[in-house]
PDB file of N, CA and C in Angstrom:
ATOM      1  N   UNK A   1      12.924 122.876  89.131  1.00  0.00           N
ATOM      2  CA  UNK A   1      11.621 122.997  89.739  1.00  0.00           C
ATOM      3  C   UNK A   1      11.743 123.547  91.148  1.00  0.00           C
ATOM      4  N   UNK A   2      10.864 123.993  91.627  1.00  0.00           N
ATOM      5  CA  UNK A   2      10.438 125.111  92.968  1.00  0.00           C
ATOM      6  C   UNK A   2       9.426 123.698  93.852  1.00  0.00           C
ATOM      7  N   UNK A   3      10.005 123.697  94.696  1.00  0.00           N
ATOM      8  CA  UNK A   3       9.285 122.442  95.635  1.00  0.00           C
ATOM      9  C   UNK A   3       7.976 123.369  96.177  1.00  0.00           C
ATOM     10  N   UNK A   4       8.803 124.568  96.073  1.00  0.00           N
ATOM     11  CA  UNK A   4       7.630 125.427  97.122  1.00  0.00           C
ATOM     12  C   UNK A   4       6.061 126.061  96.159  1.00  0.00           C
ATOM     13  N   UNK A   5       6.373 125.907  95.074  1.00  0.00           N
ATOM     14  CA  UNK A   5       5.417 125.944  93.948  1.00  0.00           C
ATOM     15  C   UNK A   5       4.763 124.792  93.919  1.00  0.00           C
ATOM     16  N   UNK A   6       3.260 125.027  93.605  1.00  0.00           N
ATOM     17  CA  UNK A   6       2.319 123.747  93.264  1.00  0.00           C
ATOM     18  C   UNK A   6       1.527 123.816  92.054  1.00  0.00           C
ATOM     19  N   UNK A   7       1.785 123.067  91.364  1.00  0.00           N
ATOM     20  CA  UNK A   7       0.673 123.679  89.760  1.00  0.00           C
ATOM     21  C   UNK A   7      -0.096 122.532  89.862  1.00  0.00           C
ATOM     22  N   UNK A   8      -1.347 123.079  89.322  1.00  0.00           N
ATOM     23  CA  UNK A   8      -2.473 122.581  89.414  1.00  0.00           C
ATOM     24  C   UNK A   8      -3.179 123.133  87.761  1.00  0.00           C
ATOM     25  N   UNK A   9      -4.342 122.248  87.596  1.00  0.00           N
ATOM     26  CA  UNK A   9      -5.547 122.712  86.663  1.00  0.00           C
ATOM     27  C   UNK A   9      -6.154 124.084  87.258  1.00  0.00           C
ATOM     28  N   UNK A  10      -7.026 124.794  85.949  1.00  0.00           N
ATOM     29  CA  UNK A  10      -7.497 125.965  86.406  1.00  0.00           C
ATOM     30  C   UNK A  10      -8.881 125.768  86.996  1.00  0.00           C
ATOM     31  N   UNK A  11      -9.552 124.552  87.166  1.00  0.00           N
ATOM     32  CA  UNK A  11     -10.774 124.339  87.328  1.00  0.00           C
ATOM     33  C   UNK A  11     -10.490 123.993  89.167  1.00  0.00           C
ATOM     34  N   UNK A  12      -8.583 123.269  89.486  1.00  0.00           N
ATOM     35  CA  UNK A  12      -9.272 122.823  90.445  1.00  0.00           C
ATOM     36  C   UNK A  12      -8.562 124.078  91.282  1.00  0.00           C
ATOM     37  N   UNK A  13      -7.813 125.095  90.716  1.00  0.00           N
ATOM     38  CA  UNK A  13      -7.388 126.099  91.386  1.00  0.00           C
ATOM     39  C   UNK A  13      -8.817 127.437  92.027  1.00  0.00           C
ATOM     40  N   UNK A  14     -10.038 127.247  90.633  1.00  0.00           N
ATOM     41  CA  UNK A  14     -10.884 128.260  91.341  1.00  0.00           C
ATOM     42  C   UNK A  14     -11.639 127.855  92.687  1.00  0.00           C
ATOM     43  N   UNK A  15     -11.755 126.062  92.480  1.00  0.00           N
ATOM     44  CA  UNK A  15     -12.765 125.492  93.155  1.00  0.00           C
ATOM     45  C   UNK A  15     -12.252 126.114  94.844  1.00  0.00           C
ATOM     46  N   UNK A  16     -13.587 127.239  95.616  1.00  0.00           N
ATOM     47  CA  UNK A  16     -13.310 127.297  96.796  1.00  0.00           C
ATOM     48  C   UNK A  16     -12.555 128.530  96.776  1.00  0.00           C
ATOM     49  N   UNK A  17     -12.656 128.895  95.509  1.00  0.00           N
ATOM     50  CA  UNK A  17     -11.208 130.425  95.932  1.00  0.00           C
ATOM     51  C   UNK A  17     -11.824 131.769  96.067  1.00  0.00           C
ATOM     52  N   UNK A  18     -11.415 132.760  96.590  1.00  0.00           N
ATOM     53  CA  UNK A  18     -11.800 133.991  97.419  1.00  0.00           C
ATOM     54  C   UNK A  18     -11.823 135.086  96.139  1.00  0.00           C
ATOM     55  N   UNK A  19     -10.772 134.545  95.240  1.00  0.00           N
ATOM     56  CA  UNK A  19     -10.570 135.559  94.409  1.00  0.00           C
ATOM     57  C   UNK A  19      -9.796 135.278  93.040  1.00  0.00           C
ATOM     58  N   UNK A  20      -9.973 135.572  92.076  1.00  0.00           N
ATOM     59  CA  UNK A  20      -9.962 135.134  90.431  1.00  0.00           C
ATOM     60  C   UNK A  20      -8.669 136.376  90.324  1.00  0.00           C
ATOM     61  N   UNK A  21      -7.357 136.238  89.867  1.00  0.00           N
ATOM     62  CA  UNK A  21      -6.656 137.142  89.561  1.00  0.00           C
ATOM     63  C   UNK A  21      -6.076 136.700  87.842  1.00  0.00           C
ATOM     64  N   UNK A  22      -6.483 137.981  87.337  1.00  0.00           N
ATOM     65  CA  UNK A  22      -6.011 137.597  85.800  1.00  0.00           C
ATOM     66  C   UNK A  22      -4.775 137.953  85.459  1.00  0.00           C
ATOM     67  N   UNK A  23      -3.257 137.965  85.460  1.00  0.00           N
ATOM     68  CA  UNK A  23      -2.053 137.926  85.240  1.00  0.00           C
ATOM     69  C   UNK A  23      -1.689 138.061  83.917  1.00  0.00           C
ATOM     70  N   UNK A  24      -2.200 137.485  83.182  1.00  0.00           N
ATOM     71  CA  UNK A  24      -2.294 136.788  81.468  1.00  0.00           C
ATOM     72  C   UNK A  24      -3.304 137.643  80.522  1.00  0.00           C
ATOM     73  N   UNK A  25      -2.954 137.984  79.230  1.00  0.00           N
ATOM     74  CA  UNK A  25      -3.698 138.086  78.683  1.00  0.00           C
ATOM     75  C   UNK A  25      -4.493 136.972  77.277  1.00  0.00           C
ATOM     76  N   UNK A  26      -4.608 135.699  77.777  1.00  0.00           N
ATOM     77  CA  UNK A  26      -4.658 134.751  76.941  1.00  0.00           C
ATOM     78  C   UNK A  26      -5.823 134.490  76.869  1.00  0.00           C
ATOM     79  N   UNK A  27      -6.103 134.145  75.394  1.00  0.00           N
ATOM     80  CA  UNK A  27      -7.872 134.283  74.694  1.00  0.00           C
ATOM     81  C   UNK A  27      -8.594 133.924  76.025  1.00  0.00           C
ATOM     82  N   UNK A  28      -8.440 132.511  76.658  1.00  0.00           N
ATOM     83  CA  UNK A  28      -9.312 131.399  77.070  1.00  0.00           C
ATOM     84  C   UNK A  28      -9.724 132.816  78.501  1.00  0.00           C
ATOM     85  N   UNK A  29      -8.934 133.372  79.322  1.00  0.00           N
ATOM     86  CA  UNK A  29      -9.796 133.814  79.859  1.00  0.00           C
ATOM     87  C   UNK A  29     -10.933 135.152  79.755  1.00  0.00           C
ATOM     88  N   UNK A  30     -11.251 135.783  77.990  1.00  0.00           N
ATOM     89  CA  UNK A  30     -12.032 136.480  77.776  1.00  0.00           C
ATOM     90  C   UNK A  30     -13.161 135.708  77.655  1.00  0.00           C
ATOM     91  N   UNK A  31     -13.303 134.522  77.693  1.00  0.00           N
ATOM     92  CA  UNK A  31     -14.600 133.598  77.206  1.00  0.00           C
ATOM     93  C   UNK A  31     -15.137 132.923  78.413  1.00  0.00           C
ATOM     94  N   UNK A  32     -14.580 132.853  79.785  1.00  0.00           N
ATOM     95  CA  UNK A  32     -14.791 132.168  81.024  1.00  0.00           C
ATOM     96  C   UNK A  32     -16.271 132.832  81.240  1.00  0.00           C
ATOM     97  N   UNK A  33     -17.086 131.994  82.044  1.00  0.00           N
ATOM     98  CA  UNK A  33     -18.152 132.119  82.589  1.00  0.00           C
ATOM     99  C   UNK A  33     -18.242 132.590  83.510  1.00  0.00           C
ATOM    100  N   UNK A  34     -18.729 133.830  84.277  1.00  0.00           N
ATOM    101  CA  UNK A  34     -18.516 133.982  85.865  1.00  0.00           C
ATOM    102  C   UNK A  34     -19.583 133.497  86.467  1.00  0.00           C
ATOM    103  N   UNK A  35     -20.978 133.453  86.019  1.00  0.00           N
ATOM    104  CA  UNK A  35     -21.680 132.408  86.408  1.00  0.00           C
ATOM    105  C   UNK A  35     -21.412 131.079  86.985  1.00  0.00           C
ATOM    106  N   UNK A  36     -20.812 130.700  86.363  1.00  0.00           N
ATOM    107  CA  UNK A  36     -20.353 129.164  86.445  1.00  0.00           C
ATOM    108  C   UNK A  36     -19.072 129.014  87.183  1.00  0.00           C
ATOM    109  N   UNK A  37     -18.286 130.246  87.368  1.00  0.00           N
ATOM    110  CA  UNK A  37     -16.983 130.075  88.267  1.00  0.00           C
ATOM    111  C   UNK A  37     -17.722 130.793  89.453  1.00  0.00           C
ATOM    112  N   UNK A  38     -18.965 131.455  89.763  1.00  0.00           N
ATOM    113  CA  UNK A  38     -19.385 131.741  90.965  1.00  0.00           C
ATOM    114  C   UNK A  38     -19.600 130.573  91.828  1.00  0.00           C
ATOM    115  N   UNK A  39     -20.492 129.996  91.064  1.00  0.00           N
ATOM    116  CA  UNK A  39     -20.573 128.676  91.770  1.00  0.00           C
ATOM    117  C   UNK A  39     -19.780 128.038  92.200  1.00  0.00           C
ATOM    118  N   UNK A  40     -18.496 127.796  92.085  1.00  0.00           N
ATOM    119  CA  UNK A  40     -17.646 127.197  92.210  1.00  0.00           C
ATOM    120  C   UNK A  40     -16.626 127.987  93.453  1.00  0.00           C
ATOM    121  N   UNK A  41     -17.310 129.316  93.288  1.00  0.00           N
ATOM    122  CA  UNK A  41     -15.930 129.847  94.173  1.00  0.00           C
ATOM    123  C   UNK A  41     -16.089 130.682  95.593  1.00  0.00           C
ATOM    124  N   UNK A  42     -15.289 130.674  96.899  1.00  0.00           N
ATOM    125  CA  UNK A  42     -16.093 130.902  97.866  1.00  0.00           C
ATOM    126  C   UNK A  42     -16.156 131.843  98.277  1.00  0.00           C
ATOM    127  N   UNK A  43     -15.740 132.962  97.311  1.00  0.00           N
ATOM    128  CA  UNK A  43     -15.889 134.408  97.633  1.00  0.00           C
ATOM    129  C   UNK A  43     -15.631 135.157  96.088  1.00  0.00           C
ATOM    130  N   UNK A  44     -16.792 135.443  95.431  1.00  0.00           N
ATOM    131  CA  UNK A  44     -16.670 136.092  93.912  1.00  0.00           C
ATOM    132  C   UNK A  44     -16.400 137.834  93.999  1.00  0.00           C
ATOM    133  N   UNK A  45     -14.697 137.344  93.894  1.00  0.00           N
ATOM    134  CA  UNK A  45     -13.674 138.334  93.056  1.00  0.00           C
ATOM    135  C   UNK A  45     -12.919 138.167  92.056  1.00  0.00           C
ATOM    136  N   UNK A  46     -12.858 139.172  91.297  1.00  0.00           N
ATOM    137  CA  UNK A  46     -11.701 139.140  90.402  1.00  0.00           C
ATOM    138  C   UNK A  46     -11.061 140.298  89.742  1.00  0.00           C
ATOM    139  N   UNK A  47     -10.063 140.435  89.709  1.00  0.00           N
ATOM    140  CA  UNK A  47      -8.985 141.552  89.626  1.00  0.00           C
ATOM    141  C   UNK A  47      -8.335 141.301  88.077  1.00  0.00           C
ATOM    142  N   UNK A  48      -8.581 142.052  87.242  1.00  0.00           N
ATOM    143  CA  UNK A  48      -8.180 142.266  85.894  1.00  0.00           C
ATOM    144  C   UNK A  48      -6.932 143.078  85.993  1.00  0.00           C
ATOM    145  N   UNK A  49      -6.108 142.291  85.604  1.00  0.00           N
ATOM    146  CA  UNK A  49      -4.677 143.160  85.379  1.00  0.00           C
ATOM    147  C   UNK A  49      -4.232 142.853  84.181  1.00  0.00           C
ATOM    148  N   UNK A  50      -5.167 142.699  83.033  1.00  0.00           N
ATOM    149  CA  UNK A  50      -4.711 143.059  81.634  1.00  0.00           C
ATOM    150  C   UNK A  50      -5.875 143.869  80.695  1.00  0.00           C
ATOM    151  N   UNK A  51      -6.896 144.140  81.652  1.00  0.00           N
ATOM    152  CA  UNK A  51      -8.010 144.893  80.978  1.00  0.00           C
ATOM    153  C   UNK A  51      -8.545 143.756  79.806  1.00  0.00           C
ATOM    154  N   UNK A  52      -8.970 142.715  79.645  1.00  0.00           N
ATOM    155  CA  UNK A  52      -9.341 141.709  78.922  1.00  0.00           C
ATOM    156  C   UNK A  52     -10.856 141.426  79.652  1.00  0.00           C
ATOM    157  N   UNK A  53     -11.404 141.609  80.721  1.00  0.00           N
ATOM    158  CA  UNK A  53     -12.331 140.956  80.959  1.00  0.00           C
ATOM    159  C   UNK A  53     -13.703 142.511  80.737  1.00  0.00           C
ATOM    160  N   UNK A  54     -15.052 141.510  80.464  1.00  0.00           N
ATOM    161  CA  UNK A  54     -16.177 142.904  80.491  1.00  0.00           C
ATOM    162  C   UNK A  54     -16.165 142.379  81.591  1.00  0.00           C
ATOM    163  N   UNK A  55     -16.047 143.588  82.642  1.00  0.00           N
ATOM    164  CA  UNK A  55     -16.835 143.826  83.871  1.00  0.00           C
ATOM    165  C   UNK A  55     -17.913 143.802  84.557  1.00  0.00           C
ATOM    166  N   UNK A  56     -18.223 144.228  83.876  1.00  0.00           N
ATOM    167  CA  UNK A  56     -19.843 144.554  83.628  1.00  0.00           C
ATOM    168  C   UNK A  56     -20.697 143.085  83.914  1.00  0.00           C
ATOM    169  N   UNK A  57     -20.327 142.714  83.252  1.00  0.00           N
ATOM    170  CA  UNK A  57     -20.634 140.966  82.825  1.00  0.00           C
ATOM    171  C   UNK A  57     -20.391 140.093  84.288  1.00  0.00           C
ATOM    172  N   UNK A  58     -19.216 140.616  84.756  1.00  0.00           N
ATOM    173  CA  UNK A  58     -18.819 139.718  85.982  1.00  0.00           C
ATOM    174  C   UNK A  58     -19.513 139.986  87.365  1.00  0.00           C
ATOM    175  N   UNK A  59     -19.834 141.707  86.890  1.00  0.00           N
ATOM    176  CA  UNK A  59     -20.779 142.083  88.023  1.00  0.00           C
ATOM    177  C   UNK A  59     -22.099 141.860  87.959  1.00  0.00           C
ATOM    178  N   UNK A  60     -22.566 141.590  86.779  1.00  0.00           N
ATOM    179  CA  UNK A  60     -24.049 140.983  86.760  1.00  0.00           C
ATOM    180  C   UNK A  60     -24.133 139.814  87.340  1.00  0.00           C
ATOM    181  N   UNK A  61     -22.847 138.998  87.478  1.00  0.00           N
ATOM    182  CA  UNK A  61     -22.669 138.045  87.943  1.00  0.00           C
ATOM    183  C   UNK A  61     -22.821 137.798  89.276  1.00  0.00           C
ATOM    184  N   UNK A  62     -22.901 138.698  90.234  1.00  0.00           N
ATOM    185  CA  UNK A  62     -22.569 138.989  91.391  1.00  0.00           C
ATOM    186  C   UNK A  62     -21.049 138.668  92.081  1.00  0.00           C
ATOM    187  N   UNK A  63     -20.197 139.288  90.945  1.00  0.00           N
ATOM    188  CA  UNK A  63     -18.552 139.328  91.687  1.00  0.00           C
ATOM    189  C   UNK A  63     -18.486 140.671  92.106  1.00  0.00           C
ATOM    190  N   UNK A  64     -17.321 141.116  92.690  1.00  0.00           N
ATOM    191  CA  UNK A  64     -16.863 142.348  93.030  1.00  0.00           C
ATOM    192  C   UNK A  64     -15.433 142.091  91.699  1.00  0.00           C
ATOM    193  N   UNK A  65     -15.798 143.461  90.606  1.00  0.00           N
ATOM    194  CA  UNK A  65     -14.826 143.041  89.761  1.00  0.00           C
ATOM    195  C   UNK A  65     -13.752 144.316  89.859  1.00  0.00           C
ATOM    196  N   UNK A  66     -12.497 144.238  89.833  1.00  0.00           N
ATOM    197  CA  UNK A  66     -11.770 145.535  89.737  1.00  0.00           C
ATOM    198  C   UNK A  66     -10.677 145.167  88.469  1.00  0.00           C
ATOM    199  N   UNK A  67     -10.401 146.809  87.736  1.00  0.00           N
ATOM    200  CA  UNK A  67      -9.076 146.695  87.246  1.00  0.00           C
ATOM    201  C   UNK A  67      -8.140 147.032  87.782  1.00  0.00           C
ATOM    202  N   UNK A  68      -6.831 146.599  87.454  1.00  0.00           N
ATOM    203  CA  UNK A  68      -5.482 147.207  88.175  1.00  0.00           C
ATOM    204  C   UNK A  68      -4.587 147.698  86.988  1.00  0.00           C
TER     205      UNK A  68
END
C-alpha cells in the first residue's frame, strides 16, 4: 500500500469537486446523473477520456464537458 494514496467511495470523492475525470471505461459511469452530481459538486466539469459519456447530456446539465 501507498500511504500517500487515499481511496475513498465515489459519492464521497465528487462531493465538493471542481472536476469529474473519467479514466475507466466501466458500465456504471455511462448511467451517472449529471444532474444529481451537479449538485453535489463545486465546479461542474468533466473530462471523458474513454469517449463513454453523451455530452450533450452533461451539458444540458450545465457542466463544461470535454473529450480527451
Amino acid at each position: 500500500e501507498d500511504p500517500s494514496i487515499e481511496l475513498t467511495d465515489f459519492d464521497t470523492a465528487v462531493s465538493g469537486a471542481d472536476a469529474l475525470v473519467i479514466t475507466a471505461d466501466h458500465d456504471e459511469f455511462e448511467t451517472l446523473d449529471p444532474r444529481a452530481l451537479r449538485e453535489r459538486m463545486s465546479t461542474p466539469n468533466v473530462v471523458d477520456t474513454k469517449q463513454i459519456l453523451r455530452l450533450r447530456r452533461w451539458r444540458d446539465a450545465g457542466f463544461s464537458a470535454r473529450r480527451i
